[in-house]
C-alpha atoms as a PDB file:
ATOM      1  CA  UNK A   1      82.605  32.440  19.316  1.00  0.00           C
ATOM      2  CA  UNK A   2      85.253  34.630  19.262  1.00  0.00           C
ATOM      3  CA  UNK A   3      84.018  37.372  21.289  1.00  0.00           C
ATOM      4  CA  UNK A   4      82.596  35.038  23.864  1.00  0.00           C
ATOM      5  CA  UNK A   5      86.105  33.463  24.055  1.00  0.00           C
ATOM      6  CA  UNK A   6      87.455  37.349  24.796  1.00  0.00           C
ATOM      7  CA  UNK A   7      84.352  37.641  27.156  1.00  0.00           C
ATOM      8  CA  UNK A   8      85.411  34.265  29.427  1.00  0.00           C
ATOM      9  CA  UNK A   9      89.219  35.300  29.379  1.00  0.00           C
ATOM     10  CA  UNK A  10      88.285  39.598  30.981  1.00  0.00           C
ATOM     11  CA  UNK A  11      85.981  37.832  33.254  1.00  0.00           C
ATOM     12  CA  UNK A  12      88.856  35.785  34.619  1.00  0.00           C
ATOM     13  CA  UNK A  13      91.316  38.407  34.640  1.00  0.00           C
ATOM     14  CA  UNK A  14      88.717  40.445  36.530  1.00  0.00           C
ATOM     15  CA  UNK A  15      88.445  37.682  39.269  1.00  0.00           C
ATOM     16  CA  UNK A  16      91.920  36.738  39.428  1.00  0.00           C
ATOM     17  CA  UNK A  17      92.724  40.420  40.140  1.00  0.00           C
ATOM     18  CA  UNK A  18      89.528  40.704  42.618  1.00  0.00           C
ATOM     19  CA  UNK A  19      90.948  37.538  44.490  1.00  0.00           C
ATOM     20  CA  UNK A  20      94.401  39.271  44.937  1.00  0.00           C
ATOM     21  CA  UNK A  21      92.968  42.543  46.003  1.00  0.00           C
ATOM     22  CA  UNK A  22      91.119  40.803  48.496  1.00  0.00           C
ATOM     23  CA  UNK A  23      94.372  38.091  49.442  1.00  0.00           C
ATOM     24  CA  UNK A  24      96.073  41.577  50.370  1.00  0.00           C
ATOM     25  CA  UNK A  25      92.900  42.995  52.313  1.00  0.00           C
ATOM     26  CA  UNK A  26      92.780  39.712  54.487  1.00  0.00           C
ATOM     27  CA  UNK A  27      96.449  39.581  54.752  1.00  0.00           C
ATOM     28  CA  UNK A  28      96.468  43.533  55.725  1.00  0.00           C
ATOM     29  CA  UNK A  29      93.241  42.634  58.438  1.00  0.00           C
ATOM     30  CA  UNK A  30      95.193  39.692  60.292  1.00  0.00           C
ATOM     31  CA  UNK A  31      98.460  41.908  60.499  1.00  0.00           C
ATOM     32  CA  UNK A  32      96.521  44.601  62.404  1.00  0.00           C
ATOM     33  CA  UNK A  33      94.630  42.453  64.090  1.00  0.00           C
ATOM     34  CA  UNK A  34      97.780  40.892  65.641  1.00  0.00           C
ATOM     35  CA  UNK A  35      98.997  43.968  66.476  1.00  0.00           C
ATOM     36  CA  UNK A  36      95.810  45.053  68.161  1.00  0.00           C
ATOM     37  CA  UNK A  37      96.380  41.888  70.179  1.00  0.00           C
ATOM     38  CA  UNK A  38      99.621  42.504  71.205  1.00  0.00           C
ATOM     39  CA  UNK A  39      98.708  45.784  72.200  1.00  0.00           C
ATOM     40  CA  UNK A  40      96.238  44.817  74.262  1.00  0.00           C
ATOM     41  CA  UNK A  41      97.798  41.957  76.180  1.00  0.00           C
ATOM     42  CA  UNK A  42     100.537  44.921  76.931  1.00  0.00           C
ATOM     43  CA  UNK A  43      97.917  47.123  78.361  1.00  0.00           C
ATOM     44  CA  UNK A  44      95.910  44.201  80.126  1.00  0.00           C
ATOM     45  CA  UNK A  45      99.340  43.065  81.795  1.00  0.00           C
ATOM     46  CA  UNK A  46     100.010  46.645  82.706  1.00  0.00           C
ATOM     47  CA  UNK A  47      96.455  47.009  84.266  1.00  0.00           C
ATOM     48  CA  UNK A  48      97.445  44.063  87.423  1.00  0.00           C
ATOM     49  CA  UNK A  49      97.885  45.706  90.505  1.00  0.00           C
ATOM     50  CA  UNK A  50     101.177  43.946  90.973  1.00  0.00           C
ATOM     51  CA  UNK A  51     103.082  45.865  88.171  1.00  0.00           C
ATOM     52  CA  UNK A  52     105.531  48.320  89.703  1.00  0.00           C
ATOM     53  CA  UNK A  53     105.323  51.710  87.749  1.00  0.00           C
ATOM     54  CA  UNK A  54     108.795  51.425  86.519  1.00  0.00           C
ATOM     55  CA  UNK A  55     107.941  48.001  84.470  1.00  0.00           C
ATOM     56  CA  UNK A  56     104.262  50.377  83.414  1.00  0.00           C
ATOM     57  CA  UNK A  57     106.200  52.976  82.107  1.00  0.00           C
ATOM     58  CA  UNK A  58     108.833  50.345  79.990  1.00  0.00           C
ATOM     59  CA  UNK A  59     105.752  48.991  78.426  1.00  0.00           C
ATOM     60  CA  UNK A  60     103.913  52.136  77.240  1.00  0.00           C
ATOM     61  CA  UNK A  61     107.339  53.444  76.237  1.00  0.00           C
ATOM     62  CA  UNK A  62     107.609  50.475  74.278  1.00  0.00           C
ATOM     63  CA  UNK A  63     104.267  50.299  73.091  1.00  0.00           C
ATOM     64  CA  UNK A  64     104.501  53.908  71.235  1.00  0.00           C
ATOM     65  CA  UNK A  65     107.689  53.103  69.672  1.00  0.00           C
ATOM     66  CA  UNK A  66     106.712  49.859  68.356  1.00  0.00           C
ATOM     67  CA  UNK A  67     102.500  50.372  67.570  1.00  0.00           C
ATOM     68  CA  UNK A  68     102.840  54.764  66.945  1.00  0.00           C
ATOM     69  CA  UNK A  69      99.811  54.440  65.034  1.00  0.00           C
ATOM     70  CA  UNK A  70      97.574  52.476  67.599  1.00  0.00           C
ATOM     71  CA  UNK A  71      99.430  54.362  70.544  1.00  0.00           C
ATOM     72  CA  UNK A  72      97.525  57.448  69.309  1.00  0.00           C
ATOM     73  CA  UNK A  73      94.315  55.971  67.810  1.00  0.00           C
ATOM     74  CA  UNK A  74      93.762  54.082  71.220  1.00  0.00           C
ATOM     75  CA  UNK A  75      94.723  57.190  73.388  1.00  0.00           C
ATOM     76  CA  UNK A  76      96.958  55.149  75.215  1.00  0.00           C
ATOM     77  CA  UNK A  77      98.777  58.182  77.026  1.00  0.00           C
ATOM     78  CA  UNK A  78      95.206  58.425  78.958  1.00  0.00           C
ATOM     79  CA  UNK A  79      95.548  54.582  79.686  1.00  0.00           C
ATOM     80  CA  UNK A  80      98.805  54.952  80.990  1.00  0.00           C
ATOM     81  CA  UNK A  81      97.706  57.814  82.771  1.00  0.00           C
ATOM     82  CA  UNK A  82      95.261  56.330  84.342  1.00  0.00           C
ATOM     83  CA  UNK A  83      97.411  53.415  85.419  1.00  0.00           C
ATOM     84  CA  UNK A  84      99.493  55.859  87.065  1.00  0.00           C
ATOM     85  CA  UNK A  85      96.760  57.937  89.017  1.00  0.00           C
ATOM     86  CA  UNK A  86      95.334  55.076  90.059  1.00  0.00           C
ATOM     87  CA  UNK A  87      98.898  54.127  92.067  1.00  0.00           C
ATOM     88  CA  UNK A  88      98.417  57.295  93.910  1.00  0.00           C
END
């Protein structure tokens, strides 16, 4: 009975550590995905053909000072790039 008891309690140690390893994925997951969202309404609201270059170039500039890690894993130079060639 004893060993079962010690069985039950591991078990739920196991879980209850499972459960927080996976509270901290999820909570990791919506934080990025936020950021991906934010980073994209930037670079969708940059994209309108109304947007004078000056308020383009505020928003990338902002964009790689506040997202560093998305401004290079989304290649957003090229984007903003691109943004400008297509002004010319």
């Amino acid at each position: 009975m004893l060993t079962f008891l010690c069985s039950v309690q591991d078990t739920a140690v196991v879980l209850a550590r499972e459960k927080e390893r996976l509270d901290d994925l999820a909570a990791e997951a919506a934080a990025a995905a936020q950021s991906l969202s934010e980073v994209y309404a930037a670079v969708e609201h940059c994209g309108g053909a109304d947007v004078p270059p000056s308020e383009q170039l505020a928003a990338y500039t902002q964009l790689q000072r506040r997202y560093p890690e998305e401004y290079v894993m989304y290649n957003l130079p090229a984007a903003a790039l691109a943004e400008v060639r297509n002004m010319l």
